[in-house]
C-alpha atoms as a PDB file:
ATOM      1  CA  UNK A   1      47.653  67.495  63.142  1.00  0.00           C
ATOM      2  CA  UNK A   2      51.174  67.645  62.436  1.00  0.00           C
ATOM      3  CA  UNK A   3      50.194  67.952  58.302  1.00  0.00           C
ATOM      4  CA  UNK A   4      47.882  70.938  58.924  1.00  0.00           C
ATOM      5  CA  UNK A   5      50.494  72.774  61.262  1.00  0.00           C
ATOM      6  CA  UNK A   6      53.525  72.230  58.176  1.00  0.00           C
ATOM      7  CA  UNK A   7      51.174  73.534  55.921  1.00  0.00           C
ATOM      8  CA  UNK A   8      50.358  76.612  58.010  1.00  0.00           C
ATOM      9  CA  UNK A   9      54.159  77.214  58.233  1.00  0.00           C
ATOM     10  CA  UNK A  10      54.715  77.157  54.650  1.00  0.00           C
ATOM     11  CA  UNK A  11      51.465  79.305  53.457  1.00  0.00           C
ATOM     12  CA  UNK A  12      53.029  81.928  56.662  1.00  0.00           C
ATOM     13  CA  UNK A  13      56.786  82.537  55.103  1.00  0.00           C
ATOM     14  CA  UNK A  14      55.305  82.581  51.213  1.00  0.00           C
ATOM     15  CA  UNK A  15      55.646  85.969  50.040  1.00  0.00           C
ATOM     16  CA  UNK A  16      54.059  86.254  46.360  1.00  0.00           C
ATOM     17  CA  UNK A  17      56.560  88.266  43.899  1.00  0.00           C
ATOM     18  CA  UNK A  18      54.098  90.608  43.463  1.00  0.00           C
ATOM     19  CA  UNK A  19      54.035  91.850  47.286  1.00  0.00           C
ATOM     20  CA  UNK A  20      57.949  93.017  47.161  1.00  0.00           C
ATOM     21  CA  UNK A  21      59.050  96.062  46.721  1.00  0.00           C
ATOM     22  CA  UNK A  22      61.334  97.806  44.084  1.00  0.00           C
ATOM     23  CA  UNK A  23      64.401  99.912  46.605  1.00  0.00           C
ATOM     24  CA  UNK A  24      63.960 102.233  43.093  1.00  0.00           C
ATOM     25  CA  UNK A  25      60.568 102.577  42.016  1.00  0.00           C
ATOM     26  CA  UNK A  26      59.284 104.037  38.989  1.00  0.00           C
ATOM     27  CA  UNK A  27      55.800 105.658  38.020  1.00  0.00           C
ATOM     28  CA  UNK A  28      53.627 103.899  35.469  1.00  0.00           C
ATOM     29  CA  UNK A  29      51.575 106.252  33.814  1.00  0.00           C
ATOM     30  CA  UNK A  30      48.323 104.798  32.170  1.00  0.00           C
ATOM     31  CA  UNK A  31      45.451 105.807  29.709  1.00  0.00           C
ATOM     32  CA  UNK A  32      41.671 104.410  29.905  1.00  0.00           C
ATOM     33  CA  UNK A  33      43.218 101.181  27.528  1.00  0.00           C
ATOM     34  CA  UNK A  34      46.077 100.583  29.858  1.00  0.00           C
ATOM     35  CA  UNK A  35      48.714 101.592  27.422  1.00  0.00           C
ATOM     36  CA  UNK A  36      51.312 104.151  28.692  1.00  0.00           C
ATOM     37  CA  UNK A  37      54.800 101.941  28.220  1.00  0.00           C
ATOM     38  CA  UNK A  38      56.024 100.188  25.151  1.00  0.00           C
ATOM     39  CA  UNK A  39      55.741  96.238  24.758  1.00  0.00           C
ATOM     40  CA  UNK A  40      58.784  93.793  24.382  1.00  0.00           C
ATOM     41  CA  UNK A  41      60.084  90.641  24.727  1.00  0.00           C
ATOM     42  CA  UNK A  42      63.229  89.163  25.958  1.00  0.00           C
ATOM     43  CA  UNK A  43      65.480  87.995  23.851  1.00  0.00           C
ATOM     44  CA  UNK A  44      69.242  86.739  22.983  1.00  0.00           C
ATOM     45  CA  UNK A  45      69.698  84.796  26.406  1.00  0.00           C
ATOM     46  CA  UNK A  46      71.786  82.033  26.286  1.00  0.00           C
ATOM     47  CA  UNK A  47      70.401  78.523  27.610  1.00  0.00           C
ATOM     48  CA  UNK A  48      73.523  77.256  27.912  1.00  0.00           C
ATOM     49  CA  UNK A  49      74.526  80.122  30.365  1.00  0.00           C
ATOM     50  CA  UNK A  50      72.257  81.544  33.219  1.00  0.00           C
ATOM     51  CA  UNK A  51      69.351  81.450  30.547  1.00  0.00           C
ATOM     52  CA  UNK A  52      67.231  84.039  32.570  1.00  0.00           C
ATOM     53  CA  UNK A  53      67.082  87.829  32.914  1.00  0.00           C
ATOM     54  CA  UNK A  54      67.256  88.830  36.453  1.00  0.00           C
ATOM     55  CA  UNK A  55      64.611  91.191  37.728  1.00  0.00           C
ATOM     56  CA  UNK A  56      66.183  93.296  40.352  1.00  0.00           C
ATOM     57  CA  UNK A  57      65.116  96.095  42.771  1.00  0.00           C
ATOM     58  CA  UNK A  58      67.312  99.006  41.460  1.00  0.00           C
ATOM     59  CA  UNK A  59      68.710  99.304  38.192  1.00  0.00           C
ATOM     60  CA  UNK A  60      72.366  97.687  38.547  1.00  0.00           C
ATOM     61  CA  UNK A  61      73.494  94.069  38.693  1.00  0.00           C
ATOM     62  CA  UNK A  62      74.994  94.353  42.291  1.00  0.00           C
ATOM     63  CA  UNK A  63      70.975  94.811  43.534  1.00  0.00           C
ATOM     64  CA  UNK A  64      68.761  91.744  44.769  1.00  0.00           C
ATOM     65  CA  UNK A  65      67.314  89.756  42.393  1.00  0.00           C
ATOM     66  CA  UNK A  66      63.410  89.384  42.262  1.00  0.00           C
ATOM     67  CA  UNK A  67      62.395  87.424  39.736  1.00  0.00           C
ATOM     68  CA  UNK A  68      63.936  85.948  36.597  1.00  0.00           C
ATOM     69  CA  UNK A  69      62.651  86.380  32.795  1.00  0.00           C
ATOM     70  CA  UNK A  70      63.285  84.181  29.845  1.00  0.00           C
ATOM     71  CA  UNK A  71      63.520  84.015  25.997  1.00  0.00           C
ATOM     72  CA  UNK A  72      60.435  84.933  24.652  1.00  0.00           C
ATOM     73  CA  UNK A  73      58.517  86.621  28.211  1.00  0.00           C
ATOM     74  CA  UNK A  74      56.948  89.811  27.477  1.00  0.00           C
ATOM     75  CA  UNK A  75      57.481  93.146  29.392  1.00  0.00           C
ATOM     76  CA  UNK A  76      56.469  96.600  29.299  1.00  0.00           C
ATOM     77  CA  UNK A  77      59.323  98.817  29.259  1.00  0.00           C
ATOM     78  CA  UNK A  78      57.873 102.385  30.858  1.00  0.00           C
ATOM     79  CA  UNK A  79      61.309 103.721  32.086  1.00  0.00           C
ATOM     80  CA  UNK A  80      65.120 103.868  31.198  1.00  0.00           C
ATOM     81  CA  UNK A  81      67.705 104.383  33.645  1.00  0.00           C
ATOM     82  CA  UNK A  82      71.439 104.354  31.498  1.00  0.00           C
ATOM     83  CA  UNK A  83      71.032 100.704  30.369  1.00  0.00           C
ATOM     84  CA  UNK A  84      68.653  99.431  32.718  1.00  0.00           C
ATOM     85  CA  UNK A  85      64.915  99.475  32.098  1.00  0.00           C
ATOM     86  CA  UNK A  86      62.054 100.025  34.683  1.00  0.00           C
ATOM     87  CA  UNK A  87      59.382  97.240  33.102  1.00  0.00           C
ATOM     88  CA  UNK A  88      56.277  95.896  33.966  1.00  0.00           C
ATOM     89  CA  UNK A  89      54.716  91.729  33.121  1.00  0.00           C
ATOM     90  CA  UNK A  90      52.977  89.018  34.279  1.00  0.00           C
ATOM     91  CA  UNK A  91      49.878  88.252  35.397  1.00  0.00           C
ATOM     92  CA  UNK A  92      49.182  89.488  38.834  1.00  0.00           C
ATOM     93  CA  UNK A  93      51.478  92.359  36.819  1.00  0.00           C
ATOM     94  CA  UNK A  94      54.930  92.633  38.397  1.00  0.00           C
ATOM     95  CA  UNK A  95      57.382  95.234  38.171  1.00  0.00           C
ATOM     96  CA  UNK A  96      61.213  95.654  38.399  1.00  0.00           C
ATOM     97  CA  UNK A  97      64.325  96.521  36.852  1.00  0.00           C
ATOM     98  CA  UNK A  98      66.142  94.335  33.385  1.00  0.00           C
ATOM     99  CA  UNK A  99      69.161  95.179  31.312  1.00  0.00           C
ATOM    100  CA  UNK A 100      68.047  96.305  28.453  1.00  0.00           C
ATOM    101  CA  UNK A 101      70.064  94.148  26.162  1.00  0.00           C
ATOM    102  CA  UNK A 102      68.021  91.088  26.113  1.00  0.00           C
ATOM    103  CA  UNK A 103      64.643  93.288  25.103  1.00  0.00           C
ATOM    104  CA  UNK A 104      63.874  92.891  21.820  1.00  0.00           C
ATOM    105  CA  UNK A 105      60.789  92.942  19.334  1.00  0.00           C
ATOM    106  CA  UNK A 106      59.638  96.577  20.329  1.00  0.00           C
ATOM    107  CA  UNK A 107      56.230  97.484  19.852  1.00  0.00           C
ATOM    108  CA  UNK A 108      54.083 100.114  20.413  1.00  0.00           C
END
């Protein structure tokens, strides 16, 4: 009994990535082929260092981090804010905010 009652615990306090919510959010606008923001990929991060892009709620590095990207991920840019871009990824899609220095490989 014990087994099923840890398990129930754990599948309670598991909040997917995909469930949280941006403190800055930003509109993604769509046509019938689900193209409305650019593609790109991260790039030029460091594996010796942090070797992730941080995700974050609002566009600024003092904001919570959501998720982390790495070399090679692709986004979907649909926003800039100064530096910061409002992307989209993944698979359920997720959103958030990345500096845009480590996007590379635009396409459109």
């Amino acid at each position: 009994m014990m087994k099923y009652a840890a398990a129930i615990i754990v599948l309670l306090s598991y909040t997917p990535l995909s469930a949280q919510q941006l403190d800055m959010d930003f509109l993604i606008e769509e046509d019938e082929q689900a193209a409305g923001c650019l593609g790109a990929s991260v790039e030029g991060l460091d594996p010796n260092r942090d070797g992730f892009l941080a995700v974050r709620t609002v566009p600024g590095t003092n904001y919570r981090k959501i998720d982390e990207l790495h070399n090679g991920d692709g986004v979907r840019p649909c926003v800039r804010n100064g530096n910061w871009w409002g992307v989209y990824y993944g698979n359920p899609r997720r959103n958030g905010w990345v500096h845009g220095n480590w996007l590379g490989r635009w396409v459109g």
